[in-house]
C-alpha atoms as a PDB file:
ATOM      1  CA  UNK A   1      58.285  61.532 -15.636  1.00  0.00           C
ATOM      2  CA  UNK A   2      61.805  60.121 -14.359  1.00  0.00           C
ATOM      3  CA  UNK A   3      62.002  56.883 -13.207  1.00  0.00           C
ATOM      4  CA  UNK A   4      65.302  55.315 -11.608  1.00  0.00           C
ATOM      5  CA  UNK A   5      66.102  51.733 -13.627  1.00  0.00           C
ATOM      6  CA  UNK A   6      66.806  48.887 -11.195  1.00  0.00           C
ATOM      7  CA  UNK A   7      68.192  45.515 -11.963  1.00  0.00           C
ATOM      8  CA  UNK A   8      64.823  43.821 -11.546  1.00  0.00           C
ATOM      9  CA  UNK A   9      62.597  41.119 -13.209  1.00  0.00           C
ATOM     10  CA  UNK A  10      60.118  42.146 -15.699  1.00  0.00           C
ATOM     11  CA  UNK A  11      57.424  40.865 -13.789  1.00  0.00           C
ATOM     12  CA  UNK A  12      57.855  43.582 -11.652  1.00  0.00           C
ATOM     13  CA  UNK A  13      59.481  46.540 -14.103  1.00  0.00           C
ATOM     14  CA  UNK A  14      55.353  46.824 -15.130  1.00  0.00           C
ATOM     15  CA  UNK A  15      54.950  47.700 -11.528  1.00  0.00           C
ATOM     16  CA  UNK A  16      56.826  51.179 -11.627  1.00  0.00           C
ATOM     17  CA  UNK A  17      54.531  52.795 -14.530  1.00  0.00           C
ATOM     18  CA  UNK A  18      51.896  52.314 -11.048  1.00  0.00           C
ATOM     19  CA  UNK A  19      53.943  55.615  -9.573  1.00  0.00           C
ATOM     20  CA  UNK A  20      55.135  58.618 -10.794  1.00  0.00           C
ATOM     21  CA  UNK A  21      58.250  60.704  -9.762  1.00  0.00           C
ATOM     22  CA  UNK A  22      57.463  63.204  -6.660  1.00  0.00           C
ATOM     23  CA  UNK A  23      59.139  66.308  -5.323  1.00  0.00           C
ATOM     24  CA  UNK A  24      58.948  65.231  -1.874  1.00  0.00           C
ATOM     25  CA  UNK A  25      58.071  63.236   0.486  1.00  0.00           C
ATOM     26  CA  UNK A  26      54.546  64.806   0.998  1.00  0.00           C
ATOM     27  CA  UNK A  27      53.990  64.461  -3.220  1.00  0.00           C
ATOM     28  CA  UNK A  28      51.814  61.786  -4.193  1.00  0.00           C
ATOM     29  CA  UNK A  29      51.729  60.033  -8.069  1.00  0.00           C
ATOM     30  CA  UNK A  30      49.084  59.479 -10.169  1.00  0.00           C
ATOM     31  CA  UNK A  31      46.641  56.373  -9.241  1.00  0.00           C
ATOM     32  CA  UNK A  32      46.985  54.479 -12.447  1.00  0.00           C
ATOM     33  CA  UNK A  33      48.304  51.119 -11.215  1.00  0.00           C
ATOM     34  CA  UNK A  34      49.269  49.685 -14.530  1.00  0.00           C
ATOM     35  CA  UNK A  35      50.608  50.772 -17.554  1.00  0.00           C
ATOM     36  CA  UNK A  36      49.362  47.915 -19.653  1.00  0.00           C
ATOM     37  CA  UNK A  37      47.112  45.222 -18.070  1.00  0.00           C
ATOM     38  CA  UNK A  38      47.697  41.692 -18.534  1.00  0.00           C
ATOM     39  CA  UNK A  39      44.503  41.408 -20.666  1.00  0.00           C
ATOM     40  CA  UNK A  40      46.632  43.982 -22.866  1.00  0.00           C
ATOM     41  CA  UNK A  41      50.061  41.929 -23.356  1.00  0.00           C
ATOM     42  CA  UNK A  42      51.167  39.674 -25.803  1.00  0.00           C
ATOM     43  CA  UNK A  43      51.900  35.977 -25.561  1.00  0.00           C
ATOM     44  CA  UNK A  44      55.547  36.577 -25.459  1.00  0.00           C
ATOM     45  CA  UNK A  45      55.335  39.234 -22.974  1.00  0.00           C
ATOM     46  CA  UNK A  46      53.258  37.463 -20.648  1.00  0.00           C
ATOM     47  CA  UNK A  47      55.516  34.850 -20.844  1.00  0.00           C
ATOM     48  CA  UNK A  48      58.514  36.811 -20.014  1.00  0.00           C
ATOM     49  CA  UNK A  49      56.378  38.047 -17.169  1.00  0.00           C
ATOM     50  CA  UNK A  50      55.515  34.858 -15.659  1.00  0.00           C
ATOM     51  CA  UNK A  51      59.552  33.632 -15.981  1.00  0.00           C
ATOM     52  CA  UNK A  52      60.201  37.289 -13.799  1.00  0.00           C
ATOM     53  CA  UNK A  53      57.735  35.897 -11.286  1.00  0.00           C
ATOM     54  CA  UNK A  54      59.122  32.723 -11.297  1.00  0.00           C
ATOM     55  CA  UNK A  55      62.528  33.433  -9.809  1.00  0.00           C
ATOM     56  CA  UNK A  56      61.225  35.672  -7.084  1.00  0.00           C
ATOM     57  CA  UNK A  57      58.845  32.834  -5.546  1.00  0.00           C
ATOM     58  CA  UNK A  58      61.920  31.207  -4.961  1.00  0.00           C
ATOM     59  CA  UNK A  59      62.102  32.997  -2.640  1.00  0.00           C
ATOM     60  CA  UNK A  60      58.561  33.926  -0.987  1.00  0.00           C
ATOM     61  CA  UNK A  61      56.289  31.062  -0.376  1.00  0.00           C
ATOM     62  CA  UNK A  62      52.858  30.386  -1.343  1.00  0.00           C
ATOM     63  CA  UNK A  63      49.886  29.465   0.535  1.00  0.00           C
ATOM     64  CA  UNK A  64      51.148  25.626   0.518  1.00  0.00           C
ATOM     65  CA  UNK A  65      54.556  25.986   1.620  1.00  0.00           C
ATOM     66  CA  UNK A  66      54.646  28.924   3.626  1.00  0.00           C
ATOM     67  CA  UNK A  67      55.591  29.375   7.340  1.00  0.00           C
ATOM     68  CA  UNK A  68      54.012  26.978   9.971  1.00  0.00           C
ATOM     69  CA  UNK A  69      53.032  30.048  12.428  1.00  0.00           C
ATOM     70  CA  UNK A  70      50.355  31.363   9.913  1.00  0.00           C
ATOM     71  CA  UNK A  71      47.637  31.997  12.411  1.00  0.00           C
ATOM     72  CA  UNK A  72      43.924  33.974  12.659  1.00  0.00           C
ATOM     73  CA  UNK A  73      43.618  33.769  16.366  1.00  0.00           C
ATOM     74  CA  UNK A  74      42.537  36.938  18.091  1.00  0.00           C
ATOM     75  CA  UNK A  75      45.745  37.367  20.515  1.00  0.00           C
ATOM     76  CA  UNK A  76      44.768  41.564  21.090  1.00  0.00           C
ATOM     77  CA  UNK A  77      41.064  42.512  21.361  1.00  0.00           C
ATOM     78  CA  UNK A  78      40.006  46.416  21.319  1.00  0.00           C
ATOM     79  CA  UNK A  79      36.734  47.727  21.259  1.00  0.00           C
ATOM     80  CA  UNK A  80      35.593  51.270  21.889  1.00  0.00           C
ATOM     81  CA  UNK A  81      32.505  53.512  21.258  1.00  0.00           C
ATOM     82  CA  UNK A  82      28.843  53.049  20.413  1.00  0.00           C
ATOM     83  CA  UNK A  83      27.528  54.430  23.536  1.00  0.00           C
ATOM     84  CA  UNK A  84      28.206  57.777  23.245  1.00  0.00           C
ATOM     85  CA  UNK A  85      29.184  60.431  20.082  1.00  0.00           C
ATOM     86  CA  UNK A  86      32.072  58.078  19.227  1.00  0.00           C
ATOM     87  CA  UNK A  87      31.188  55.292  16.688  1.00  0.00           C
ATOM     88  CA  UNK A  88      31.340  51.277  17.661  1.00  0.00           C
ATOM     89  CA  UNK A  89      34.659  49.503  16.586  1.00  0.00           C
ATOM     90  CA  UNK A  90      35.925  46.391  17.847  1.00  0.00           C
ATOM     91  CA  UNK A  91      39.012  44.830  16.215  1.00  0.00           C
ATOM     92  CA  UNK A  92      41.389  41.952  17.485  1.00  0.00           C
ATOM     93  CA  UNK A  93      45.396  41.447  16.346  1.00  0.00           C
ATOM     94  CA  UNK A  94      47.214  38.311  16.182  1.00  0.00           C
ATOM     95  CA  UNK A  95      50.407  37.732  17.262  1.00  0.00           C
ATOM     96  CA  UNK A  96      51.779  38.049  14.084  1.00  0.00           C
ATOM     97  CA  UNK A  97      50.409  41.859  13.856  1.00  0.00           C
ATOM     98  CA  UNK A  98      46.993  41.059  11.586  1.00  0.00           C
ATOM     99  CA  UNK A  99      44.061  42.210  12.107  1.00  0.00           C
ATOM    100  CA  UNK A 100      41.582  39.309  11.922  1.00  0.00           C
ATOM    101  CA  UNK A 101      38.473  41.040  13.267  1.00  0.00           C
ATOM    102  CA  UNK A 102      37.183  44.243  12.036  1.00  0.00           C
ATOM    103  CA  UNK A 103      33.689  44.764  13.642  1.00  0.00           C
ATOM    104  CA  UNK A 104      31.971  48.175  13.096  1.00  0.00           C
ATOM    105  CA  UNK A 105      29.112  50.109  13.628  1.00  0.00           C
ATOM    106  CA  UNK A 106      28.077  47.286  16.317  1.00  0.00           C
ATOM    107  CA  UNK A 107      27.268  44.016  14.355  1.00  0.00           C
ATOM    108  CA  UNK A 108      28.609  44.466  10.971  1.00  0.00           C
ATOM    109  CA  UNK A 109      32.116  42.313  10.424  1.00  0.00           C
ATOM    110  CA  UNK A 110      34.367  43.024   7.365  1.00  0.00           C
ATOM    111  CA  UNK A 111      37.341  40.790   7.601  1.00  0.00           C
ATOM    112  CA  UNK A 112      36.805  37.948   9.878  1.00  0.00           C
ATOM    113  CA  UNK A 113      33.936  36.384   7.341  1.00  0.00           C
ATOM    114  CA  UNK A 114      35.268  34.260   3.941  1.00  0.00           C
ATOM    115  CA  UNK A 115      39.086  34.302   3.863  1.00  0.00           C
ATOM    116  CA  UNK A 116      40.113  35.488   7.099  1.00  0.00           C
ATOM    117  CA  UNK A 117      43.205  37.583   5.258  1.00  0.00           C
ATOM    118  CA  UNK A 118      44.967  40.506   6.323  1.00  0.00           C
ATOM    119  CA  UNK A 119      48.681  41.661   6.480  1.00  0.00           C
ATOM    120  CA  UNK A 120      51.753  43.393   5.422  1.00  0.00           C
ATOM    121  CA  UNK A 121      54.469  42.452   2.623  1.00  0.00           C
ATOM    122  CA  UNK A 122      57.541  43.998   1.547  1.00  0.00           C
ATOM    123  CA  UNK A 123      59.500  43.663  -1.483  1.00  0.00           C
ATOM    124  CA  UNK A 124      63.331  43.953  -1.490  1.00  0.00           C
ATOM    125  CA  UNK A 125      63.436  45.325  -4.948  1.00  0.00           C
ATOM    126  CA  UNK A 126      67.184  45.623  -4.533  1.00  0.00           C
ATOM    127  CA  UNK A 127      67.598  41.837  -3.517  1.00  0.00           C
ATOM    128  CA  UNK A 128      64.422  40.491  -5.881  1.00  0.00           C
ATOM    129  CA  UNK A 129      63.164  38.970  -2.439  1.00  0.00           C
ATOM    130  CA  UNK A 130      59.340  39.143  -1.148  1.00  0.00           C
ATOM    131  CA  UNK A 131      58.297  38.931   2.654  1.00  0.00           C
ATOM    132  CA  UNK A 132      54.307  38.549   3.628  1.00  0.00           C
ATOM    133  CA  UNK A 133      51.772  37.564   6.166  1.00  0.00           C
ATOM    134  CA  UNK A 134      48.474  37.703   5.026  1.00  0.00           C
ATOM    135  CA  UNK A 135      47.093  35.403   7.879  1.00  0.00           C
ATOM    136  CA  UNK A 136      44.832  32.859   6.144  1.00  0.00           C
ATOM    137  CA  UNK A 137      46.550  33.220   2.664  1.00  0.00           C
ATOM    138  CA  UNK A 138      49.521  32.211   3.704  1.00  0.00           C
ATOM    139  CA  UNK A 139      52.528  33.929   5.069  1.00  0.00           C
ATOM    140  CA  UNK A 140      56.122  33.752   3.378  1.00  0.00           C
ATOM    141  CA  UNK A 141      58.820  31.545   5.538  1.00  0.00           C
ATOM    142  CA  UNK A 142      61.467  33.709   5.976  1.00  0.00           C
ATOM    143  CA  UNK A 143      59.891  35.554   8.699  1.00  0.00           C
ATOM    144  CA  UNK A 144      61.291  34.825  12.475  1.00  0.00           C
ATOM    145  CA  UNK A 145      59.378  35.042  14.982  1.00  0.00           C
ATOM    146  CA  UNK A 146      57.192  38.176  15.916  1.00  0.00           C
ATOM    147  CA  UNK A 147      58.112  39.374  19.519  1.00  0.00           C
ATOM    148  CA  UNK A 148      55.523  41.794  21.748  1.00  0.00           C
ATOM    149  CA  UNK A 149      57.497  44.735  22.640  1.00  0.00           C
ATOM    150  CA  UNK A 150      54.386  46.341  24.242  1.00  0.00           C
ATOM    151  CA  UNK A 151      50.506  46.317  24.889  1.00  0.00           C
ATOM    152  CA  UNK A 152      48.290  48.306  26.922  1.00  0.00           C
ATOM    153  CA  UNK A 153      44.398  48.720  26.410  1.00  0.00           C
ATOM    154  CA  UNK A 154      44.630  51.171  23.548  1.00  0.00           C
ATOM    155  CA  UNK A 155      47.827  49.433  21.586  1.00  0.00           C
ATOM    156  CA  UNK A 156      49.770  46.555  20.773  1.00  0.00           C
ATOM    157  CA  UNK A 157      53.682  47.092  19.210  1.00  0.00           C
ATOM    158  CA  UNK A 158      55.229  43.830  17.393  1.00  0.00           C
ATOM    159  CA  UNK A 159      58.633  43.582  16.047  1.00  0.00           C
ATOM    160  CA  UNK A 160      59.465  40.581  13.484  1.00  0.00           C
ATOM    161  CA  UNK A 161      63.036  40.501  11.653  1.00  0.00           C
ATOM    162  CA  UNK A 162      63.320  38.554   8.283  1.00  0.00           C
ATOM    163  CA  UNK A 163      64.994  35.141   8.368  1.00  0.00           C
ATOM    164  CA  UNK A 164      68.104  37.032   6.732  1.00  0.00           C
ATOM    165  CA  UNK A 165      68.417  39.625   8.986  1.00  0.00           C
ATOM    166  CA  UNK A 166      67.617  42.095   5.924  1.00  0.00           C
ATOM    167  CA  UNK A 167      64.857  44.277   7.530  1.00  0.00           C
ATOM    168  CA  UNK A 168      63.353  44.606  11.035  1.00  0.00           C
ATOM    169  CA  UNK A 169      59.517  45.414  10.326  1.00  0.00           C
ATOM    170  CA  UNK A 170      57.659  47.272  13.780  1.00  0.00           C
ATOM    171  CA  UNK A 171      54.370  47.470  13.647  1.00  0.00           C
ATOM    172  CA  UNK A 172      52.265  49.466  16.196  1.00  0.00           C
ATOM    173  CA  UNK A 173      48.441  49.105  16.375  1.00  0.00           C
ATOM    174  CA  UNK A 174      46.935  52.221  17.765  1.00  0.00           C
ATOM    175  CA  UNK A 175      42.808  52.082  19.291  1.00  0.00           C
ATOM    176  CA  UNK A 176      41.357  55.429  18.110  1.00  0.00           C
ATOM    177  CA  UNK A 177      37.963  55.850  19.474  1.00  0.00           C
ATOM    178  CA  UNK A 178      37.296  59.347  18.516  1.00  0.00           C
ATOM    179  CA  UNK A 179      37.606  58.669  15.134  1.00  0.00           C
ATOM    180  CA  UNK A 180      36.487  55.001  15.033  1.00  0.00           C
ATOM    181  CA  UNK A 181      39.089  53.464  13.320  1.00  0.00           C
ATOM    182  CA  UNK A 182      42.029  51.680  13.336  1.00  0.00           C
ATOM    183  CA  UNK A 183      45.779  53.063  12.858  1.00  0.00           C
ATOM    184  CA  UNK A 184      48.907  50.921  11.738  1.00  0.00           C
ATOM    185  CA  UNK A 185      52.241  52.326  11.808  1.00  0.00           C
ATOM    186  CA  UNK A 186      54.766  50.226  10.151  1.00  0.00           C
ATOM    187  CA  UNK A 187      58.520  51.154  10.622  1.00  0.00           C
ATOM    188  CA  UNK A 188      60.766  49.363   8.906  1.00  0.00           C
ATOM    189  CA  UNK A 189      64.522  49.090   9.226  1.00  0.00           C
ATOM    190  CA  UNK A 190      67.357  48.642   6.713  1.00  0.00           C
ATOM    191  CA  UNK A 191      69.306  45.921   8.517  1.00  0.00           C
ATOM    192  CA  UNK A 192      71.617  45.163   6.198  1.00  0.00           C
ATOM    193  CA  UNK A 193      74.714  47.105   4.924  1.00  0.00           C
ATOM    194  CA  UNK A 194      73.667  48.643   1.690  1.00  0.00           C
ATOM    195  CA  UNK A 195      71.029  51.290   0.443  1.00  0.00           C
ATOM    196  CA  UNK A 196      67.753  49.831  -0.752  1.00  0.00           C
ATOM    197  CA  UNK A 197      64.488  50.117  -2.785  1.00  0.00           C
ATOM    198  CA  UNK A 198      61.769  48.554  -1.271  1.00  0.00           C
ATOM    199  CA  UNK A 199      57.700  48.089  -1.622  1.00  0.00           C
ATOM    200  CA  UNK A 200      56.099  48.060   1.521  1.00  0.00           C
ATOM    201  CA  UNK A 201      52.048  47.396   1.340  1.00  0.00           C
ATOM    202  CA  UNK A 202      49.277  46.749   3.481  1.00  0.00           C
ATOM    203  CA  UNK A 203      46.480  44.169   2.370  1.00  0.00           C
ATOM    204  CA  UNK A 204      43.058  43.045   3.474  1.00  0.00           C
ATOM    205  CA  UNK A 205      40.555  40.270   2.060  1.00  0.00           C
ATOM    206  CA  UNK A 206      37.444  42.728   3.398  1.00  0.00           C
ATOM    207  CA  UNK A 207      33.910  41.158   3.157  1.00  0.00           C
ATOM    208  CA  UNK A 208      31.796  43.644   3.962  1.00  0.00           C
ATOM    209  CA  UNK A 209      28.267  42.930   6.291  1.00  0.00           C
ATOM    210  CA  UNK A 210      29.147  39.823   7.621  1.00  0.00           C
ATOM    211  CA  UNK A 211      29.900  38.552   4.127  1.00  0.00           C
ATOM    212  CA  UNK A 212      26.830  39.378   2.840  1.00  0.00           C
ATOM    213  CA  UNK A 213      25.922  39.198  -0.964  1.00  0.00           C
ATOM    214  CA  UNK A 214      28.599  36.154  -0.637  1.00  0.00           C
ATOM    215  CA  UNK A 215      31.353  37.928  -0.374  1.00  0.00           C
ATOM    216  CA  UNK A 216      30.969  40.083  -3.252  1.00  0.00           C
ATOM    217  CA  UNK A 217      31.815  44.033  -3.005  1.00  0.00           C
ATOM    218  CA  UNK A 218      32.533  46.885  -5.019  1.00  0.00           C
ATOM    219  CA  UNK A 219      36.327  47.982  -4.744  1.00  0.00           C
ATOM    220  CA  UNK A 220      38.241  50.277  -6.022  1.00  0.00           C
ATOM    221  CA  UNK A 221      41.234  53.501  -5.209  1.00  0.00           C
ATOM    222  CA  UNK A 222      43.184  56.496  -5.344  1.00  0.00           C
ATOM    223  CA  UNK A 223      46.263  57.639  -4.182  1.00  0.00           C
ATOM    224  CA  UNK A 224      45.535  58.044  -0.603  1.00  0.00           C
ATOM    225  CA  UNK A 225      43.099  54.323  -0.293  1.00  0.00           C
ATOM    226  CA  UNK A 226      41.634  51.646  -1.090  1.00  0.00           C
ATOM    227  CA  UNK A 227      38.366  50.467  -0.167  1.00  0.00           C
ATOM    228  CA  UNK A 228      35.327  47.606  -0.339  1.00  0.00           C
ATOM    229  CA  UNK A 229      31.816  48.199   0.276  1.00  0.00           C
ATOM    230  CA  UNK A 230      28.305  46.747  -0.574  1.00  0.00           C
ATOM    231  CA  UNK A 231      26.074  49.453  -2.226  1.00  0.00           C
ATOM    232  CA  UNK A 232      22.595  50.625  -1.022  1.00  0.00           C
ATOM    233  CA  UNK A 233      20.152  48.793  -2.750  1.00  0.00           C
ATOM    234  CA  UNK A 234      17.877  51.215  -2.129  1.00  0.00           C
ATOM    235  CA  UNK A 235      15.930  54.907  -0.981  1.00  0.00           C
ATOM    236  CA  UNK A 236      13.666  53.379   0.818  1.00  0.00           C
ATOM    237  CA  UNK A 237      13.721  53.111   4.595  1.00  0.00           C
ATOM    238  CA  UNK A 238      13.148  49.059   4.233  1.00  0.00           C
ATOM    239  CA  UNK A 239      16.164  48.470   1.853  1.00  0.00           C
ATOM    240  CA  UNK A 240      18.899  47.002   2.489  1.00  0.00           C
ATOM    241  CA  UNK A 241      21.542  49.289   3.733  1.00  0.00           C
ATOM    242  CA  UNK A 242      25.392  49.261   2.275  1.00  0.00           C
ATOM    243  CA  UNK A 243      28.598  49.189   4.611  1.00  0.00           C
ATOM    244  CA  UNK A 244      32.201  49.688   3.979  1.00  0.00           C
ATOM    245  CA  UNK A 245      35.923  49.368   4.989  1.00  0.00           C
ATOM    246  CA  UNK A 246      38.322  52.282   3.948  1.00  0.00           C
ATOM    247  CA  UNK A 247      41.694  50.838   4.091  1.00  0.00           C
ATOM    248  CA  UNK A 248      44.130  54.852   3.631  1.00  0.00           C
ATOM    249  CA  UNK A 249      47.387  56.027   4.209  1.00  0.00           C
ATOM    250  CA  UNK A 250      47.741  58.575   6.870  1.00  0.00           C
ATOM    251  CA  UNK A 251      50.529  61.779   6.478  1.00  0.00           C
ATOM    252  CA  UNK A 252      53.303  62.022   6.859  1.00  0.00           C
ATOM    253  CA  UNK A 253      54.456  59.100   3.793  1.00  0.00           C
ATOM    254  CA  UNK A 254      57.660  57.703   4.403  1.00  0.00           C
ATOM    255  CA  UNK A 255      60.928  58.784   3.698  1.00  0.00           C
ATOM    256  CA  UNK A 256      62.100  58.287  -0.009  1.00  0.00           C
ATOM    257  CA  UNK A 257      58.420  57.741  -0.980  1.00  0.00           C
ATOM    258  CA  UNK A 258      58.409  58.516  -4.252  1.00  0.00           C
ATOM    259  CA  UNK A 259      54.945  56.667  -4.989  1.00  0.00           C
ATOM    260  CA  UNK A 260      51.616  55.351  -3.516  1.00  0.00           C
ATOM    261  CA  UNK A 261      48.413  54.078  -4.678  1.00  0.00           C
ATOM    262  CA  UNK A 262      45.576  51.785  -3.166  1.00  0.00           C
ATOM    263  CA  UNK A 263      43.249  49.653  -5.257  1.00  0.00           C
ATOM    264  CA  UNK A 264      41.574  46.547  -5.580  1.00  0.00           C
ATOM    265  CA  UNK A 265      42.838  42.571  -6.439  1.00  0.00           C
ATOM    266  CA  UNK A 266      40.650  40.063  -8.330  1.00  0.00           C
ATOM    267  CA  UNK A 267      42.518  37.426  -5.937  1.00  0.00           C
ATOM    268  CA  UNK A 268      41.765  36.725  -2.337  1.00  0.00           C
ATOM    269  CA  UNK A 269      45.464  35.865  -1.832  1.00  0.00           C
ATOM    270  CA  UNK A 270      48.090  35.163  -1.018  1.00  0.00           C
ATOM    271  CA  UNK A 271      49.576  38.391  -3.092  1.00  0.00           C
ATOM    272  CA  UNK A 272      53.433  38.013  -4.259  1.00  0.00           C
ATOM    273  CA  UNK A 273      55.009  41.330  -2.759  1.00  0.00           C
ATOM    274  CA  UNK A 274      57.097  41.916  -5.563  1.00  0.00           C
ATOM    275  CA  UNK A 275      54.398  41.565  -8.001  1.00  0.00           C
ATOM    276  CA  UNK A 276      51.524  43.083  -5.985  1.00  0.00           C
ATOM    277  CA  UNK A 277      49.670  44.302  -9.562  1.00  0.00           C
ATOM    278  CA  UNK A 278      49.069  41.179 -10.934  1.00  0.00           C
ATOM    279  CA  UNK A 279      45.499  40.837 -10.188  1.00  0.00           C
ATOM    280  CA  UNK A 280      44.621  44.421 -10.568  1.00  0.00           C
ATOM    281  CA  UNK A 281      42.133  44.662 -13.197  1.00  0.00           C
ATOM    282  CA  UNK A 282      40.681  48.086 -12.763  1.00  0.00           C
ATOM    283  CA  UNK A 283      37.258  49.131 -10.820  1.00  0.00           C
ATOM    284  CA  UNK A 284      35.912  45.918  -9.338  1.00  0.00           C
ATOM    285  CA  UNK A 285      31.845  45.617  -9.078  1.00  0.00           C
ATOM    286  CA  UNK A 286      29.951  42.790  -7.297  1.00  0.00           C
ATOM    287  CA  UNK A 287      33.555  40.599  -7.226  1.00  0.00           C
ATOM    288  CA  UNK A 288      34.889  38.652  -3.988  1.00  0.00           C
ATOM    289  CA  UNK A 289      38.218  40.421  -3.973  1.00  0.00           C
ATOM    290  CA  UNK A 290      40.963  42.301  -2.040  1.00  0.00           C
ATOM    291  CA  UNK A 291      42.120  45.480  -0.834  1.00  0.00           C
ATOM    292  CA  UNK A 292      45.441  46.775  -1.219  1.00  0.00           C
ATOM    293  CA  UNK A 293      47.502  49.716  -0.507  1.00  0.00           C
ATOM    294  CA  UNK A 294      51.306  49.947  -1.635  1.00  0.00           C
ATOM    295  CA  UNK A 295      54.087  52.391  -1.003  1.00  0.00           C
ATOM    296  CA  UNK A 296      57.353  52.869  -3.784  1.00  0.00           C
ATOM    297  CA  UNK A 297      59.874  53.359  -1.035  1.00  0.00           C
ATOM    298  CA  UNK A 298      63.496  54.401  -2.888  1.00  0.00           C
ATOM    299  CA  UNK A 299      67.181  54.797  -1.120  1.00  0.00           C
ATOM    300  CA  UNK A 300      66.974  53.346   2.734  1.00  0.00           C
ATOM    301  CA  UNK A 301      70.279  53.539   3.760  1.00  0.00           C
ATOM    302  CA  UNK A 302      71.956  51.432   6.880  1.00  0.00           C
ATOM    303  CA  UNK A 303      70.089  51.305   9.901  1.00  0.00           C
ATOM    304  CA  UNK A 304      67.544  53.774   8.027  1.00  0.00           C
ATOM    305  CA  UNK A 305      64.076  53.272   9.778  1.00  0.00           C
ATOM    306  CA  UNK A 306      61.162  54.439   7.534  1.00  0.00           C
ATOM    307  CA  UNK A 307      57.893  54.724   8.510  1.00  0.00           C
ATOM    308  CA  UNK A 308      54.075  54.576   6.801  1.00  0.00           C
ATOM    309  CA  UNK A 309      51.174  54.589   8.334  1.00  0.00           C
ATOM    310  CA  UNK A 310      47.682  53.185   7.437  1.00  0.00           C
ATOM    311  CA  UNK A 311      44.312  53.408   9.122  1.00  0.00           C
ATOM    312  CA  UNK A 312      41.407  50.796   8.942  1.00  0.00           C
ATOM    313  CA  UNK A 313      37.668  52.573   8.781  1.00  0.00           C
ATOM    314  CA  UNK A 314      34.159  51.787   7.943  1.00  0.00           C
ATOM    315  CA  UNK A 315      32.186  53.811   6.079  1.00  0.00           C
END
């Protein structure tokens, strides 16, 4: 396995044994998001890990001192299905461009229950510098403002440049009733003048049935997803039945992708972008947790736009 060195903390060097090299942009890595857990590392290395994290929350606010626009108000509602062969979904976007609602079959609501978190980051692994909105968690403050570039019953499209003028990050929330689920494309642009290395990740706080069993799911990935779920809890017709959200990336991966992997967080936010592993801790059963999927996005050149896409379905 190659791996290209960057000039990078250490915090998030551990990060890069989550992806393995690829021979193109259809290739994905192995889903093994951490070479050595925390659990695993000694006291020195831990504390070199924490002084790595340090210096990049300089410059990507927490929950406390993040940006005053953090909202979880339904701006965009869309609802399809569940009166015909298609399946019931209704979801609802905030300005920002997070979903906040996640309703489906009819009556069973995954993400606006608990911690009303979902959102995108991105890590300027080039720069060391971390950009997020994860709604309730807490959003980063070097965000401007999001603008509306379109919306029609089936889609909303939101732009929102970093307070830099580093990246421009597009994201447009496609209705697809057919399927019953919910796609995300997320183009982002290389504003600035050099090439670049970036993370670019997707990540919900799901609580699956209305928050039932208080919050507390299974979770787990792969390459290609991450999900959440409550179990059956049992055969018979009177048990309780189990519902999930599938949170996947959708072909083709970006440009320069040279990794992906979903999985789930012992943390219900907010997530540092540049050290999106931290609360991994393998297969997660019966824990109030988070859902994640990342993308290892290498060489965006000027004015490059790459693009990933996600989708958002239960199960």
């Amino acid at each position: 396995m190659e791996v290209s060195i960057w000039t990078f903390s250490l915090a998030c060097v551990a990060l890069l044994s989550l992806f393995a090299s690829s021979s193109g942009a259809q290739s994905q890595s192995s889903a093994v998001p951490l070479g050595r857990q925390r659990a695993e590392m000694t006291p020195e290395e831990l504390q070199e890990s924490a002084a790595g994290v340090g210096d990049l929350e300089q410059n990507a606010t927490n929950n406390s001192g993040g940006s005053s626009d953090v909202t979880t108000t339904c701006e965009y509602t869309f609802t399809s299905g569940g009166t015909g062969v298609d399946p019931y979904l209704q979801y609802c976007v905030t300005v920002n461009g997070n979903i906040v609602e996640f309703e489906s079959p009819k009556g069973i609501e995954s993400i606006r229950e608990g911690i009303i978190g979902e959102g995108y980051g991105v890590c300027d692994v080039t720069k060391g510098v971390g950009y997020y909105d994860w709604a309730e968690p807490g959003a980063s403050s070097n965000w401007n403002a999001p603008t509306t570039l379109s919306h029609t019953a089936t889609e909303v499209k939101i732009e929102r440049t970093t307070g830099d003028g580093a990246w421009t990050l597009t994201q447009t929330i496609t209705q697809n009733a057919a399927g019953g689920y919910t796609r995300i494309a997320m183009a982002l642009k290389n504003d600035s003048s050099v090439t670049k290395n970036v993370y670019l990740m997707r990540w919900a706080s799901i609580n699956p049935d209305n928050n039932a069993n208080g919050g507390k799911s299974n979770l787990d990935g792969t390459i290609s997803s991450g999900w959440s779920y409550i179990p059956n809890s049992g055969a018979s017709v009177t048990a309780n039945k189990g519902y999930g959200v599938l949170l996947q990336t959708v072909l083709p991966l970006p440009k320069g992708t040279t990794g992906t992997s979903g999985f789930g967080l012992a943390t219900l936010g907010p997530v540092n972008p540049c050290d999106p592993t931290a609360d991994f801790d393998g297969t997660l059963n019966d824990f109030d947790g988070s859902v994640i999927f990342l993308y290892e996005i290498d060489g965006i050149t000027k004015n490059e736009t790459v693009t990933a896409n996600v989708k958002y379905t239960a199960f």
